[in-house]
N, C-alpha and C. Protein backbone atom coordinates (compact mmCIF):
# COMPACT_ATOMS: atom_id res chain seq x y z
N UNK A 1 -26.78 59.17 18.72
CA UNK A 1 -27.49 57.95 18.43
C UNK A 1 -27.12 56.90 19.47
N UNK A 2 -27.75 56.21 20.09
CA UNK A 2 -28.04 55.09 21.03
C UNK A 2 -27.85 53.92 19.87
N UNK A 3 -26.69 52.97 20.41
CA UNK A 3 -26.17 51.49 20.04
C UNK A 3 -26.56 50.85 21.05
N UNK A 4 -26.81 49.39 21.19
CA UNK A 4 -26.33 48.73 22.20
C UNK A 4 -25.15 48.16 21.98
N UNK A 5 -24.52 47.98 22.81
CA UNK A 5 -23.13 46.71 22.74
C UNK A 5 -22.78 46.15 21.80
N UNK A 6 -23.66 45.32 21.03
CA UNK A 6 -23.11 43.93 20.31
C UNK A 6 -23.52 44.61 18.87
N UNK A 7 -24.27 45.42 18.82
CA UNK A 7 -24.38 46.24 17.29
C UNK A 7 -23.60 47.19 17.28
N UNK A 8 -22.87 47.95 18.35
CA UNK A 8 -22.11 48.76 17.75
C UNK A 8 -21.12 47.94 17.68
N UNK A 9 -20.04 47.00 18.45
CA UNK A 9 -19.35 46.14 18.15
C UNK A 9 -19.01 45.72 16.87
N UNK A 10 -20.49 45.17 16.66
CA UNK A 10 -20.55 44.45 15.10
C UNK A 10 -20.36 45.71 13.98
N UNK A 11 -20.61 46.46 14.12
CA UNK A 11 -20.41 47.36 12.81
C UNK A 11 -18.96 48.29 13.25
N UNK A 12 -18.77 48.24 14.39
CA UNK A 12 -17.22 48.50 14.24
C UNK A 12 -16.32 47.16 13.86
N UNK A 13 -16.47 46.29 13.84
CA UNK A 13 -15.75 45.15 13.11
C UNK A 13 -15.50 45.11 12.02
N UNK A 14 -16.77 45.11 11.75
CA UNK A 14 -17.14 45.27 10.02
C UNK A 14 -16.74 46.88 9.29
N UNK A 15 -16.58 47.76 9.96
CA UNK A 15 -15.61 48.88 9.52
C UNK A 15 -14.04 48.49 9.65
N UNK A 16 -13.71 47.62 10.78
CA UNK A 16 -12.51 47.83 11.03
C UNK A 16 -11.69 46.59 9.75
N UNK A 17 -12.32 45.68 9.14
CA UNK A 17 -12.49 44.73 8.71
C UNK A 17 -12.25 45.43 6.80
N UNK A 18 -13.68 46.18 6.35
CA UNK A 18 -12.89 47.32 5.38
C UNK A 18 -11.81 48.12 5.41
N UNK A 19 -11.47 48.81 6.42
CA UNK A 19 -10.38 49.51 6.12
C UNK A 19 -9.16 48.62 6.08
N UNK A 20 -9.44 47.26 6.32
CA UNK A 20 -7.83 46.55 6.30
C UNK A 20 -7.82 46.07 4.84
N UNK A 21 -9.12 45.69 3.83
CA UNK A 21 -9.08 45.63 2.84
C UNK A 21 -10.01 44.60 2.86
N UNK A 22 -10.62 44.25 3.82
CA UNK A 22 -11.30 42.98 3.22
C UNK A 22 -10.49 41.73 3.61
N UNK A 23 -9.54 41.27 4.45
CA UNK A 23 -8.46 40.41 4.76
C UNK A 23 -9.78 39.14 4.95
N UNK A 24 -9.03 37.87 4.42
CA UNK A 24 -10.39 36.54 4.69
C UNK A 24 -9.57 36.23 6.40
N UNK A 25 -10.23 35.54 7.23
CA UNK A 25 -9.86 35.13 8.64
C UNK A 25 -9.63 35.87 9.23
N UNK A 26 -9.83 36.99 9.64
CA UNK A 26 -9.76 37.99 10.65
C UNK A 26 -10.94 38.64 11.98
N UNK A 27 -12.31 37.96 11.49
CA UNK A 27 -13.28 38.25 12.19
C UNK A 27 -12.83 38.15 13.63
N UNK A 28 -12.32 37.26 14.35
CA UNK A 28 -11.71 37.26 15.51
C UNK A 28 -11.43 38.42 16.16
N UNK A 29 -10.00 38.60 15.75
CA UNK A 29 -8.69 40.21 15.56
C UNK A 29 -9.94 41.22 15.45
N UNK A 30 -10.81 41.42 14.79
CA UNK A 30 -11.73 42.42 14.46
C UNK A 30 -12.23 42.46 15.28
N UNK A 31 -13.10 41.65 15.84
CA UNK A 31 -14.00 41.63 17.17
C UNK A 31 -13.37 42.18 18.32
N UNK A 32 -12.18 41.23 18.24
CA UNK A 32 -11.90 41.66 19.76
C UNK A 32 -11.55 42.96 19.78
N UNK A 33 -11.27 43.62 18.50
CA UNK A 33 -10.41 45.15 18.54
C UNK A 33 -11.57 45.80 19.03
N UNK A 34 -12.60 46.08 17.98
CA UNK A 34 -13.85 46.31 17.87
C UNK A 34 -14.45 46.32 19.81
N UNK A 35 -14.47 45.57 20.22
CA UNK A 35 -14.67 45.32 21.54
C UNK A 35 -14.23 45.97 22.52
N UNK A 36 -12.43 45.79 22.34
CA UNK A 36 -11.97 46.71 23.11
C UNK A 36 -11.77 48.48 22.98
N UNK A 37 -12.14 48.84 21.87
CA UNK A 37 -12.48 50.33 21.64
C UNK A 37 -13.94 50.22 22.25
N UNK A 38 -14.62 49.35 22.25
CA UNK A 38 -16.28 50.12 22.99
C UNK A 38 -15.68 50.02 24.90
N UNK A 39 -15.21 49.30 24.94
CA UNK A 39 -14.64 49.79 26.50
C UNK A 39 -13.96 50.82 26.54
N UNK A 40 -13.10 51.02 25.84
CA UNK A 40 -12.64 52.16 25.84
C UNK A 40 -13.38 52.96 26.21
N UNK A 41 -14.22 53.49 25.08
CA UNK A 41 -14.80 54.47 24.65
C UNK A 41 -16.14 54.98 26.28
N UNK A 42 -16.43 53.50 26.72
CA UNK A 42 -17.46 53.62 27.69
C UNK A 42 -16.49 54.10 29.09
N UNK A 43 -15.07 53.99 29.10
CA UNK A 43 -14.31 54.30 30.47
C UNK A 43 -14.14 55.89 30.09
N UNK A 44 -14.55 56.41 28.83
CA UNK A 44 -13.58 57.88 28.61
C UNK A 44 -14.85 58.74 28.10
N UNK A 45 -16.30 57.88 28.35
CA UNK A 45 -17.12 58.59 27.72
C UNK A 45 -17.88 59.97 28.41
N UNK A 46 -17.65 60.80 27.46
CA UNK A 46 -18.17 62.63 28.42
C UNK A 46 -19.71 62.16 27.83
N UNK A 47 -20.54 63.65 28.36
CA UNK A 47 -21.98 63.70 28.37
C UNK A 47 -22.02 64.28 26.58
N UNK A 48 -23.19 63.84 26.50
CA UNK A 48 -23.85 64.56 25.56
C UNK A 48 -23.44 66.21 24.86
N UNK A 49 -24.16 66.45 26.02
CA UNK A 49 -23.87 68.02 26.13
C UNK A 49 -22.71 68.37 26.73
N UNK A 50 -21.84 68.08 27.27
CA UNK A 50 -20.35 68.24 27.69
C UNK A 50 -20.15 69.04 28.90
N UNK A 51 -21.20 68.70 29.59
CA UNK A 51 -21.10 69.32 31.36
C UNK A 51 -20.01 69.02 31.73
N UNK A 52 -19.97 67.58 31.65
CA UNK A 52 -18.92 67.13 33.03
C UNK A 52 -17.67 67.06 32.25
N UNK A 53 -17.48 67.63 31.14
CA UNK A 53 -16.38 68.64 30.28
C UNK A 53 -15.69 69.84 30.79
N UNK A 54 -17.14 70.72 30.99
CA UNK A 54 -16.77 72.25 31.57
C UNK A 54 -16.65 72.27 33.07
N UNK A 55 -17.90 70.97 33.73
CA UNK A 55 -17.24 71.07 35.19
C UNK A 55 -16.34 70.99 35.62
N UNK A 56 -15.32 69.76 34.78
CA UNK A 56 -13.68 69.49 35.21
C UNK A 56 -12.90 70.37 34.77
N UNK A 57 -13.05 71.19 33.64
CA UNK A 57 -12.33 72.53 33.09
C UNK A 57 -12.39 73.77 34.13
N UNK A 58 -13.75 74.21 35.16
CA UNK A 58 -13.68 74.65 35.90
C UNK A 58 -13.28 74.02 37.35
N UNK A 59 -13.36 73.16 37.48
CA UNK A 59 -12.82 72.40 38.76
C UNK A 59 -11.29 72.96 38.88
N UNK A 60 -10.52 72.24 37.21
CA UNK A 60 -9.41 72.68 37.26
C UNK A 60 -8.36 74.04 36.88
N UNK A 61 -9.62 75.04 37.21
CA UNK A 61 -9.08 76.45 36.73
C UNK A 61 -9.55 76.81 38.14
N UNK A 62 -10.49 76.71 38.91
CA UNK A 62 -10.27 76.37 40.48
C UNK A 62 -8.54 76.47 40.69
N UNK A 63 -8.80 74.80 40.65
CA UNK A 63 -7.03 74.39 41.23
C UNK A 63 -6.12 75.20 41.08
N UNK A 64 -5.69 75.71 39.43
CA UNK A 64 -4.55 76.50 39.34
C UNK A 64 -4.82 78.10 39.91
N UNK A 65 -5.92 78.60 40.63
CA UNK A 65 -6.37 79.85 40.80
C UNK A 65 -5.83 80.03 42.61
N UNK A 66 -5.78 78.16 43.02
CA UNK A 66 -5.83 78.40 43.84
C UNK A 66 -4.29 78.11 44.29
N UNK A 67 -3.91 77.45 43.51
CA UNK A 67 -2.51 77.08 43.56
C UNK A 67 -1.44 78.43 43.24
N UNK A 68 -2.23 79.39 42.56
CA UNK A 68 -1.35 80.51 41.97
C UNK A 68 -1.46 81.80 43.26
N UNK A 69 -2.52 81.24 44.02
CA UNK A 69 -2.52 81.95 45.22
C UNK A 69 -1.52 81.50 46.14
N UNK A 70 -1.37 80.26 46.69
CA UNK A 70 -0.37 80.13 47.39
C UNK A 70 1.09 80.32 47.08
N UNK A 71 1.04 80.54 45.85
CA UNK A 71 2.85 80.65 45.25
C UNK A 71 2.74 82.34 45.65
N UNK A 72 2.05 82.93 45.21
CA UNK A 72 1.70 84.37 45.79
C UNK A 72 2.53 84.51 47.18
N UNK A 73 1.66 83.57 47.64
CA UNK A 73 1.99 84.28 49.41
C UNK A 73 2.86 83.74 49.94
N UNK A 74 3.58 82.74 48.97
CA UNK A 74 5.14 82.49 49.43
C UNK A 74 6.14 83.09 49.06
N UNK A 75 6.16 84.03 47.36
CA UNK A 75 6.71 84.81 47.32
C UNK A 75 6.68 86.22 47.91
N UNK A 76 5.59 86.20 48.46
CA UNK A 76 5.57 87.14 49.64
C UNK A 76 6.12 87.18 51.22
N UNK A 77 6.12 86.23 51.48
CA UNK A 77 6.54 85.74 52.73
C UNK A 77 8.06 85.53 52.51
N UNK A 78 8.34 85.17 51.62
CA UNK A 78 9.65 85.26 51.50
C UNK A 78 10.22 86.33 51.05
N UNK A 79 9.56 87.46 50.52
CA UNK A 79 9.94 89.14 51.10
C UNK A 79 10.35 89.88 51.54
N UNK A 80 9.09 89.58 52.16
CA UNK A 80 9.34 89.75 53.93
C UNK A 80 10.30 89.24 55.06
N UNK A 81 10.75 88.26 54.82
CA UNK A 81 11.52 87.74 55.58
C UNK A 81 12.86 88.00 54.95
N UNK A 82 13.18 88.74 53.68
CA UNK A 82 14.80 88.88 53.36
C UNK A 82 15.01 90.26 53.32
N UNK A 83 13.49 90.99 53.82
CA UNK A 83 14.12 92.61 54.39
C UNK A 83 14.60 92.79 55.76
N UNK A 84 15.31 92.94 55.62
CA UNK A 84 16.16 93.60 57.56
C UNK A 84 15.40 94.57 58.19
């Protein structure tokens, strides 16, 4: 579902606002919390469908494939070099 900004804001306030019990003077504290979880959420946000999930999961099974190669050929090289 598609929010904009200031409505999802507002109804995360107003959730965050129930679960404290209903406290009177807090709209502030709420907002700004409320606020700073939608940044959050927009700096850490994956796709839909979770491509750029599996791309970085394969990116980084890449890395260790390739990293597990070079430990390879150093324990190889170093082998080699402690037979006479």
């Amino acid at each position: 579902m598609v929010y904009n900004k200031d409505d999802w804001i507002s109804q995360r306030a107003y959730a965050i606002w129930e679960e404290e019990g209903r406290p009177f003077g807090r709209e502030t504290e709420n907002w700004q919390q409320a606020a700073a979880e939608f940044d959050q959420l927009q700096t850490t946000k994956a796709s839909i469908d979770g491509t750029d999930l599996i791309a970085m999961l394969r990116a980084t099974g890449r890395l260790m494939r390739e990293s597990d190669k070079d430990r390879a050929r150093i324990v190889q090289d170093r082998s080699t070099i402690a037979k006479p």
